[in-house]
N, C-alpha and C. Protein backbone atom coordinates (compact mmCIF):
# COMPACT_ATOMS: atom_id res chain seq x y z
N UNK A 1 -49.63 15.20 22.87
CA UNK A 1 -48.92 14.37 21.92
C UNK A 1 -48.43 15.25 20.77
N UNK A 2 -47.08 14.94 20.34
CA UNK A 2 -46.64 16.15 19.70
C UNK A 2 -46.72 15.32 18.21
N UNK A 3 -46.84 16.21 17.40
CA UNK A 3 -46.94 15.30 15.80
C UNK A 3 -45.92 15.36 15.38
N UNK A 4 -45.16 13.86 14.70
CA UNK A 4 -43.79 13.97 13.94
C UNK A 4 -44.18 14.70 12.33
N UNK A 5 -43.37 15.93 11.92
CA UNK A 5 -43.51 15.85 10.75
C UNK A 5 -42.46 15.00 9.98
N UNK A 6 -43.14 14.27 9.07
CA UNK A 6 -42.47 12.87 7.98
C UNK A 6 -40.75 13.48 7.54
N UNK A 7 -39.88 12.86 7.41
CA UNK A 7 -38.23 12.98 6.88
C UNK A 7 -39.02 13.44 5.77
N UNK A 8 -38.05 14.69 5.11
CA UNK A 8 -38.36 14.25 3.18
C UNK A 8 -37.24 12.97 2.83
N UNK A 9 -37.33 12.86 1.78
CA UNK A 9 -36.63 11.52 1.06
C UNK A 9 -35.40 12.03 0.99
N UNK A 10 -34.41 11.31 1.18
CA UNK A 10 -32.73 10.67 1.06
C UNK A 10 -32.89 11.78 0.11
N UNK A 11 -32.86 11.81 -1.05
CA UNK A 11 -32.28 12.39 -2.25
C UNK A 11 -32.65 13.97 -2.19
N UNK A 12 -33.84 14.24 -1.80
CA UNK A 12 -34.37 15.96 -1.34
C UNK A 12 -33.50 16.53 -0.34
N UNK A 13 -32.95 15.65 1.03
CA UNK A 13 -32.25 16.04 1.66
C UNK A 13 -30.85 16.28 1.12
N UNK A 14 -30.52 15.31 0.51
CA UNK A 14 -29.31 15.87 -0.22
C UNK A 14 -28.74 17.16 -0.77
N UNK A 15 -29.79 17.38 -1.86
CA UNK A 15 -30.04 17.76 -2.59
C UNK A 15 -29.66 19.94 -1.73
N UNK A 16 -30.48 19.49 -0.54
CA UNK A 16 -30.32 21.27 0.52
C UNK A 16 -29.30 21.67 0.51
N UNK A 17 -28.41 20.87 0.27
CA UNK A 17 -27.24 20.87 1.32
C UNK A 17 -26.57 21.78 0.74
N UNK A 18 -25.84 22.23 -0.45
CA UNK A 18 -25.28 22.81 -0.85
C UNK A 18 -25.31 24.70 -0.30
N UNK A 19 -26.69 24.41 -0.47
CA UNK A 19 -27.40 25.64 -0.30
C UNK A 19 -27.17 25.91 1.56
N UNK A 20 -27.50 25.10 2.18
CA UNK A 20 -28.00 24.60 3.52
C UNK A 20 -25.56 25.37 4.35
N UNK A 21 -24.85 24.82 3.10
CA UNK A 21 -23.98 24.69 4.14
C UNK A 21 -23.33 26.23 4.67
N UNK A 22 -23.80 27.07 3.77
CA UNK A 22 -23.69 28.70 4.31
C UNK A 22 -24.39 29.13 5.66
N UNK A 23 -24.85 28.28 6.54
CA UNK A 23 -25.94 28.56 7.37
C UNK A 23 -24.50 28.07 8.20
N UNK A 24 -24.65 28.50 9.70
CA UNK A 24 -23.43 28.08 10.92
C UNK A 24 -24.03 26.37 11.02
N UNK A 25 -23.08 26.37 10.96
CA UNK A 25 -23.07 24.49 11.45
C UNK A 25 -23.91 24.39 12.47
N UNK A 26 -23.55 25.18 13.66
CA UNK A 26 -25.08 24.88 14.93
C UNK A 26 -26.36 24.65 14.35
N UNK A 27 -26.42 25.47 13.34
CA UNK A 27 -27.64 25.94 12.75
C UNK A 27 -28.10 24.19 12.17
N UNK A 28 -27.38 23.58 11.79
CA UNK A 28 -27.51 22.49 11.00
C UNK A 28 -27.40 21.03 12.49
N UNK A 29 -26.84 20.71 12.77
CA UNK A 29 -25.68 19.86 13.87
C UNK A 29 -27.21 19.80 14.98
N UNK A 30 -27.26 17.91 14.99
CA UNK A 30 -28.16 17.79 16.18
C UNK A 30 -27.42 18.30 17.82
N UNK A 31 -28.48 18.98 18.20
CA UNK A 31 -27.79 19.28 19.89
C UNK A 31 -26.78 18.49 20.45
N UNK A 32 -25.86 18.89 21.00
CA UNK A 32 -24.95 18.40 21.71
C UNK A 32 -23.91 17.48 20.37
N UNK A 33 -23.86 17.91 19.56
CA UNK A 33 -23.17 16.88 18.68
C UNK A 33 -21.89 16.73 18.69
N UNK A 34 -21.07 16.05 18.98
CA UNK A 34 -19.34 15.78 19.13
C UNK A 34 -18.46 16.44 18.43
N UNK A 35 -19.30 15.78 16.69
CA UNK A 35 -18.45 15.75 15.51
C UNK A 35 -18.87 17.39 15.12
N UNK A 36 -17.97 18.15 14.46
CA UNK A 36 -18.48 18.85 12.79
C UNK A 36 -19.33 18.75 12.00
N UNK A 37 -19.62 19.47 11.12
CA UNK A 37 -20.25 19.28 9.75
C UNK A 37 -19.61 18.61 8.93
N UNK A 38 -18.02 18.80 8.52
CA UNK A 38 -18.20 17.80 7.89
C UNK A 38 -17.87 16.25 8.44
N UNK A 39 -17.00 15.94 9.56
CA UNK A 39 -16.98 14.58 10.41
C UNK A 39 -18.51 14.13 9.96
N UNK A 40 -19.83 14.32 10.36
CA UNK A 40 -21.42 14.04 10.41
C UNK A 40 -21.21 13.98 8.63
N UNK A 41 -21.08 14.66 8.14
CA UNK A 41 -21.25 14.06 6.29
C UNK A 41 -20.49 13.20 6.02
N UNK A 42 -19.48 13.00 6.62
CA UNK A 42 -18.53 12.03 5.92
C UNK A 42 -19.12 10.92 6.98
N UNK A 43 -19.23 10.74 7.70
CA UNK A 43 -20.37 9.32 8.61
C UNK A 43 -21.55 9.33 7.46
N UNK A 44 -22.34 9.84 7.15
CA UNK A 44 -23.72 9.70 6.63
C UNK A 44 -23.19 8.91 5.41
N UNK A 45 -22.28 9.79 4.52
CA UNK A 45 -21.84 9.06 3.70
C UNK A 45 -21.36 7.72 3.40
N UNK A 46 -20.75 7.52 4.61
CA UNK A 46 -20.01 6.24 4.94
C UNK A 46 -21.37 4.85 4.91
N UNK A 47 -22.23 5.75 5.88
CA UNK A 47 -23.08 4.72 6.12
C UNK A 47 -24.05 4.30 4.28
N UNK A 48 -24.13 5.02 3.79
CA UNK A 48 -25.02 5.66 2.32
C UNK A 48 -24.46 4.19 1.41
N UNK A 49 -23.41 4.93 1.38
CA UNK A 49 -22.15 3.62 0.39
C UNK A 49 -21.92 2.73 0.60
N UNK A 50 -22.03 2.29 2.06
CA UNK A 50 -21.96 0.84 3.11
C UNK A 50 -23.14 -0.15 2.44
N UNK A 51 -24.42 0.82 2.64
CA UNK A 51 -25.06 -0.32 1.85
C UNK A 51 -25.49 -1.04 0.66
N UNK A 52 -24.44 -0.23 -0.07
CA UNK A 52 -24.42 -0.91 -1.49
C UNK A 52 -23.46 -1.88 -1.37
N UNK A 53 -22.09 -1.04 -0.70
CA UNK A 53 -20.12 -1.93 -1.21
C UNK A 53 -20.11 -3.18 -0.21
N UNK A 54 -21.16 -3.19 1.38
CA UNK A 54 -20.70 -3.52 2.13
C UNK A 54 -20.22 -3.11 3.21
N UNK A 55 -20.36 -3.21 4.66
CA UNK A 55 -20.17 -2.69 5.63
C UNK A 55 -18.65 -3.04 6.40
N UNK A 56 -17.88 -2.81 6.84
CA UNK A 56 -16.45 -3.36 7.33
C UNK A 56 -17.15 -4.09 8.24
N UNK A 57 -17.80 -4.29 8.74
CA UNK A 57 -17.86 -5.08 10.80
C UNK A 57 -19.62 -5.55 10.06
N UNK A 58 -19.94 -6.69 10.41
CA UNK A 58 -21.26 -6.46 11.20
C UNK A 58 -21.44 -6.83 12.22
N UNK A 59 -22.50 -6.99 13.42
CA UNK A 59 -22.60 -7.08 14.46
C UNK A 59 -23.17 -8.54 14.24
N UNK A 60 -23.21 -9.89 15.48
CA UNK A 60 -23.22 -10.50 15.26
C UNK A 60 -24.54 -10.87 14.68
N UNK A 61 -24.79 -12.71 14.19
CA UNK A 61 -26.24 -12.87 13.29
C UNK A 61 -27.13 -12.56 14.40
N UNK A 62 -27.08 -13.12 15.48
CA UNK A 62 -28.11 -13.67 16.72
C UNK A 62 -28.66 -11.93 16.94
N UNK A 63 -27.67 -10.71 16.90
CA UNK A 63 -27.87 -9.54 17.16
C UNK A 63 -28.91 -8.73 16.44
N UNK A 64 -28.48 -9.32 15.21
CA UNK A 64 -29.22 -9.03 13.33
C UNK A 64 -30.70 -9.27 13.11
N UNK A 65 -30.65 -10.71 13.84
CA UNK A 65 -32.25 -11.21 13.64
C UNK A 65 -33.09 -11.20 14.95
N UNK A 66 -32.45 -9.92 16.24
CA UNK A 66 -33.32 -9.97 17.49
C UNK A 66 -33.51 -8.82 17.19
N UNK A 67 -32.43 -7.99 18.05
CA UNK A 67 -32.93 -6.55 18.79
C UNK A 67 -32.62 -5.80 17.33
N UNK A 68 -31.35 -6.14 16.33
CA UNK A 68 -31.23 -4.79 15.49
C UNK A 68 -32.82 -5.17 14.62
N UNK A 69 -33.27 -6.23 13.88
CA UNK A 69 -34.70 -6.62 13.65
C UNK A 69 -35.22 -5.26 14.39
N UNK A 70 -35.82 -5.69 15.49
CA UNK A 70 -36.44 -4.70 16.31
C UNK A 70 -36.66 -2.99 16.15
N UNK A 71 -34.79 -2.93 16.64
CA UNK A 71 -34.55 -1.57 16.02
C UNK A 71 -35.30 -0.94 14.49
N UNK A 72 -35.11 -1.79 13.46
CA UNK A 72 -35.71 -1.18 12.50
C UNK A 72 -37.26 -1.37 12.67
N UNK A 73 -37.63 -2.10 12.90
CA UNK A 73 -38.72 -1.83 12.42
C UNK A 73 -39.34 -0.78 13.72
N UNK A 74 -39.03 -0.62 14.79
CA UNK A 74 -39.28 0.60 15.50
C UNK A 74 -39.20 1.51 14.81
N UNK A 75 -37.94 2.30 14.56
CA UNK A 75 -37.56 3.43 13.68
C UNK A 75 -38.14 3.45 12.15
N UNK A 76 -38.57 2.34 11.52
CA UNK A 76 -39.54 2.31 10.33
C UNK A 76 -40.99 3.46 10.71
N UNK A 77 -41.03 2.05 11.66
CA UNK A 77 -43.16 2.57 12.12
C UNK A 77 -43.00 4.06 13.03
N UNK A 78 -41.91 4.43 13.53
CA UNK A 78 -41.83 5.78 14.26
C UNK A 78 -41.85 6.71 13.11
N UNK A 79 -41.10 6.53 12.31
CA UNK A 79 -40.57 7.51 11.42
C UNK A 79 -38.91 8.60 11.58
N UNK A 80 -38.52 7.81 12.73
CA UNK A 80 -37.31 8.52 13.02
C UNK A 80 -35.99 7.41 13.85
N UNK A 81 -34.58 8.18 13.33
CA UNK A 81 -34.05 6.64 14.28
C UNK A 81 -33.50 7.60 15.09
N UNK A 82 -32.79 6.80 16.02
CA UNK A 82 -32.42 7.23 17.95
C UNK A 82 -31.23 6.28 18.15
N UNK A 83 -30.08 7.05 18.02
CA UNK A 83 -28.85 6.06 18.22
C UNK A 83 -27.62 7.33 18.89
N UNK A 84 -26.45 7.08 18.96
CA UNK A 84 -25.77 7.80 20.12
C UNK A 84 -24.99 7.96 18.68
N UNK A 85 -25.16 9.53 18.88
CA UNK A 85 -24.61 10.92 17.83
C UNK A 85 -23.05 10.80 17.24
N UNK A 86 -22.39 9.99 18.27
CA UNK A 86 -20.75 10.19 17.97
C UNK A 86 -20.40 8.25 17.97
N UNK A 87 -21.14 7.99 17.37
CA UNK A 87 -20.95 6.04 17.13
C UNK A 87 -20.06 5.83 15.98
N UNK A 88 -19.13 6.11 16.10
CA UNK A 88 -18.35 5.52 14.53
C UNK A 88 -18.76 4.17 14.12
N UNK A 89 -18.85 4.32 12.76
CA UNK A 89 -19.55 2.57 12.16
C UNK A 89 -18.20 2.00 11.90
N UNK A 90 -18.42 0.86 13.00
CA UNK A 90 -17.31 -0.16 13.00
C UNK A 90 -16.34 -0.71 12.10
N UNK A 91 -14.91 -0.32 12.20
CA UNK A 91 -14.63 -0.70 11.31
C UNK A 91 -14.12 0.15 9.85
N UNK A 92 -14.67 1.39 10.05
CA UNK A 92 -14.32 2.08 9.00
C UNK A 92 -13.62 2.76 9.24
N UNK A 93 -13.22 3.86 8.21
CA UNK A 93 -11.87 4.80 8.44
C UNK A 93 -12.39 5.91 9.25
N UNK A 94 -11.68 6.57 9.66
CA UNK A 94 -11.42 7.82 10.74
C UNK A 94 -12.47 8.89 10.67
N UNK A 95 -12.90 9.76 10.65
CA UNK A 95 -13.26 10.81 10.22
C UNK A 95 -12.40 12.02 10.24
N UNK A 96 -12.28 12.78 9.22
CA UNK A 96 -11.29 13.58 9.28
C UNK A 96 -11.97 14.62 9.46
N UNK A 97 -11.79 15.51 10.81
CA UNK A 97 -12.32 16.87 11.22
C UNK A 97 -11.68 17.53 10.51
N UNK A 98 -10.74 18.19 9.49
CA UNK A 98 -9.98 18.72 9.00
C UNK A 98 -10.78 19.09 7.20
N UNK A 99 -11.35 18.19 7.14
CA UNK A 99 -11.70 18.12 5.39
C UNK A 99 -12.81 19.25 5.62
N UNK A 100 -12.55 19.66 4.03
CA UNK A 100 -13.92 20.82 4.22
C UNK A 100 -15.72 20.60 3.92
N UNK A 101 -16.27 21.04 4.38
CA UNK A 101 -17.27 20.68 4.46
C UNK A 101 -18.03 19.96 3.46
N UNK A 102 -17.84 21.34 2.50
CA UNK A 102 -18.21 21.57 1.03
C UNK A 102 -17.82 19.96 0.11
N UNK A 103 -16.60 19.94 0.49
CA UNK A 103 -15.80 18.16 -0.10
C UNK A 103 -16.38 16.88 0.67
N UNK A 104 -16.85 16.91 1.92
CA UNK A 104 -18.02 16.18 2.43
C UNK A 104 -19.54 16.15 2.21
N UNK A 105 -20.10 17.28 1.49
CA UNK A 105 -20.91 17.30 1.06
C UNK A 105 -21.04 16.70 -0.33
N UNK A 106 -20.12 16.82 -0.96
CA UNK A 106 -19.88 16.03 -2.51
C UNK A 106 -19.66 14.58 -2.34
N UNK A 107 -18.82 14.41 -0.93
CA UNK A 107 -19.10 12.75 -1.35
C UNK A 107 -20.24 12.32 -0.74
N UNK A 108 -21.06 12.81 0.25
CA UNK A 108 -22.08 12.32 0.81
C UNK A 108 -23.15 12.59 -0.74
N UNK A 109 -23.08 13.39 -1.63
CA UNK A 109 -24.12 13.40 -2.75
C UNK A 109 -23.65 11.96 -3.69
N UNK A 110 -22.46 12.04 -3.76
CA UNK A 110 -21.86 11.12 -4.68
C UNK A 110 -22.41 9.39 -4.21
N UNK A 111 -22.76 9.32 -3.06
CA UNK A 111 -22.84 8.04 -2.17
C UNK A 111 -24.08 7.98 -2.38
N UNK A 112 -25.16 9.02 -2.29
CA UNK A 112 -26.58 8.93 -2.48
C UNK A 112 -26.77 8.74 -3.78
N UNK A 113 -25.94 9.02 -4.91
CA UNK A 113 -26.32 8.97 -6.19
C UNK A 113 -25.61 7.30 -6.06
N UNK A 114 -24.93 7.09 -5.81
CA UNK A 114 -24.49 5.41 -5.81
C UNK A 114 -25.50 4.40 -5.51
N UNK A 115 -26.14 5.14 -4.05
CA UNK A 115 -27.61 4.69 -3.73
C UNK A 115 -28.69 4.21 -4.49
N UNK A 116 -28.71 5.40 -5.07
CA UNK A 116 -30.24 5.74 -6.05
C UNK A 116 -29.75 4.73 -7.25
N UNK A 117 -28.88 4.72 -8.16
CA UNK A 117 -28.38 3.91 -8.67
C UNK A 117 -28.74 1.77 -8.90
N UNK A 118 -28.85 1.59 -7.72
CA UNK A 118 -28.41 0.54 -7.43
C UNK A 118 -29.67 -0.41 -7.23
N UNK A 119 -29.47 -1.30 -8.38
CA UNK A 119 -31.03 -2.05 -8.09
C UNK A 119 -30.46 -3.82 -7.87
N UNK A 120 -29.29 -3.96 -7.50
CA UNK A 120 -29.48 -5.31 -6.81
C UNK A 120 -29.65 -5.42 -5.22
N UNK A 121 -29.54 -6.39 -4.81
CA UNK A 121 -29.51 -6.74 -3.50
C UNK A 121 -28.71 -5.89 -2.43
N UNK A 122 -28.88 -5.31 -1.47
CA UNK A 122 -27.74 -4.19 -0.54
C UNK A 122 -27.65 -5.47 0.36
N UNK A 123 -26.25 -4.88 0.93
CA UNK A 123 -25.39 -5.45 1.76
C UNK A 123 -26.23 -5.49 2.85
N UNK A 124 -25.79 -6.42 4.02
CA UNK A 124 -26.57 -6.46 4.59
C UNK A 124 -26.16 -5.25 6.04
N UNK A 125 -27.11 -4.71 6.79
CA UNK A 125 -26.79 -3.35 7.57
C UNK A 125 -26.12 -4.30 8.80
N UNK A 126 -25.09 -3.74 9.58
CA UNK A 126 -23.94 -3.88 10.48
C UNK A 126 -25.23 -4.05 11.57
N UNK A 127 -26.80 -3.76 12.07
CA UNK A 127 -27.35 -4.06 13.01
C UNK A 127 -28.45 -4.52 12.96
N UNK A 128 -29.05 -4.00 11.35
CA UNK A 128 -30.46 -4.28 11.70
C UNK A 128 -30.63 -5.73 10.16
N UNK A 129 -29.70 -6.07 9.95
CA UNK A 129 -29.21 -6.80 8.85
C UNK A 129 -30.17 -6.89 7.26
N UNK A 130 -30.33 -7.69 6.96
CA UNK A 130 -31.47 -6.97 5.59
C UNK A 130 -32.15 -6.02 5.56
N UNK A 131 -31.97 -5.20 4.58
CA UNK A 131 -32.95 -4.47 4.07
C UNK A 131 -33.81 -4.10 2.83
N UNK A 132 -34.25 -4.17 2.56
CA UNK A 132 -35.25 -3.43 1.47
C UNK A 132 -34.15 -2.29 0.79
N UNK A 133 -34.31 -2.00 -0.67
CA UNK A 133 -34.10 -0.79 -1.30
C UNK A 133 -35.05 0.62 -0.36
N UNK A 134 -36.08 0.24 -0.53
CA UNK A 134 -37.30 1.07 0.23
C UNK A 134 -36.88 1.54 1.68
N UNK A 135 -36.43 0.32 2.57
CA UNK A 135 -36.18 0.72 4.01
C UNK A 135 -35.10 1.16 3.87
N UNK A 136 -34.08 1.02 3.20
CA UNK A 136 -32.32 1.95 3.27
C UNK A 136 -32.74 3.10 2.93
N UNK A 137 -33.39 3.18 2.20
CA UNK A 137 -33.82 4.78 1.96
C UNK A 137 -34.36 5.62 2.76
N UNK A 138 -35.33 4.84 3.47
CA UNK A 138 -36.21 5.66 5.16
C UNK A 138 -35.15 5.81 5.88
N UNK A 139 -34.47 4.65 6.20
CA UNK A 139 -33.51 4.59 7.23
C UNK A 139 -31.79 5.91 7.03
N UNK A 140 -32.11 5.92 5.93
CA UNK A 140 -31.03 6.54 5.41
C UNK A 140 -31.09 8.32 5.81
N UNK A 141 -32.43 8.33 5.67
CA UNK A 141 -33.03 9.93 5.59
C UNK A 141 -33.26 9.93 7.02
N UNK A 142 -33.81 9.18 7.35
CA UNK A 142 -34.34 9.29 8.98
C UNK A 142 -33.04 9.65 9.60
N UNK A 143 -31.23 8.80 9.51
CA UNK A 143 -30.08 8.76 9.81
C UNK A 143 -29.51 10.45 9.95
N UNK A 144 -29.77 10.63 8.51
CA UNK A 144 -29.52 12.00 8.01
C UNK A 144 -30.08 13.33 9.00
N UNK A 145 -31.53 13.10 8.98
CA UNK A 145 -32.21 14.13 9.92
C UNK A 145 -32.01 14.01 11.08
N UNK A 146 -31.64 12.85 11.47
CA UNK A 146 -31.13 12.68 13.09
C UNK A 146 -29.90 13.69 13.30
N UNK A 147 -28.86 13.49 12.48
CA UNK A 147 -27.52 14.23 12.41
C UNK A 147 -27.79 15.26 12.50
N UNK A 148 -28.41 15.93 11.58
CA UNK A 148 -28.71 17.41 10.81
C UNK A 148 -30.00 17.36 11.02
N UNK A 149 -31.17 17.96 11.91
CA UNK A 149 -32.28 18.27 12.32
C UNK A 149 -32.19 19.53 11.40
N UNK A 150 -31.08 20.51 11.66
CA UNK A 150 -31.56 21.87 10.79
C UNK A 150 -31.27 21.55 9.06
N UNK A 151 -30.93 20.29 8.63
CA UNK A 151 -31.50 20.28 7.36
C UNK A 151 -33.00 19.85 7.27
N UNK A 152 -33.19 18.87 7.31
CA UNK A 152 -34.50 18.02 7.68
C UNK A 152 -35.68 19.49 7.64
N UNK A 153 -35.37 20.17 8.53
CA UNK A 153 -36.41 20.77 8.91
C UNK A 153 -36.15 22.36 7.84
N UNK A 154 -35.85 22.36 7.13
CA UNK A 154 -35.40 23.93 6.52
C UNK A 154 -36.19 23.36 5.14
């Protein structure tokens, strides 16, 4: 049985990155990953800001209060989430492979500071529908390290 070591928190992970983006993107980029470095920041981001402004799409209620339910609280009590690497969140704009990294890294900080920020009610998530301040934040970091294993782990 192999031991998970724990995400650090949303805001620590952030926080690498600057430092983190001189390293080759492989170096950073979960195996087999579709997107870029910055395509994967500008998703994280997307998702970061989603749950404060609102999500474009959600998936339906019946979906919200079964399996995405489920989903989280799996990926809560695991400590890690498991979803398919190149999923654009429904509904939103494009990702631009073209932007530089460095400018994806600023808005993905800018979105976490929007995050951290924010003490009313979050929107509700496109699958796993309510959440907690507390669980967007696991879920957020867990999201993050999924993408970027070589941040997470550096």
């Amino acid at each position: 049985m192999t031991t998970r070591i724990p995400v650090p928190p949303l805001a620590e992970l952030t926080e690498r990155l600057p430092e983190r983006l001189a390293v080759p993107e492989s170096d950073l980029l979960a195996p087999g990953s579709t997107w870029n470095l910055s395509q994967t920041l500008q998703h994280c981001a997307q998702t970061v800001r989603y749950s404060v402004t609102g999500y474009p799409r959600l998936k339906p209620a019946l979906f919200r209060a079964t399996a995405g339910a489920l989903a989280k609280r799996v990926f809560l009590s695991r400590g890690a989430t498991k979803h398919a690497l190149d999923a654009e969140l429904d509904g939103a704009p494009a990702l631009d492979p073209h932007l530089p990294a460095a400018e994806a890294a600023a808005d993905l900080a800018d979105a976490v500071a929007l995050f951290g920020g924010h003490s009313g009610p979050h929107a509700l998530h496109p699958a796993y529908g309510r959440c907690t301040h507390d669980e967007f934040a696991r879920l957020h970091a867990m999201h993050l390290a999924e993408h970027l294993p070589g941040l997470a782990d550096a």
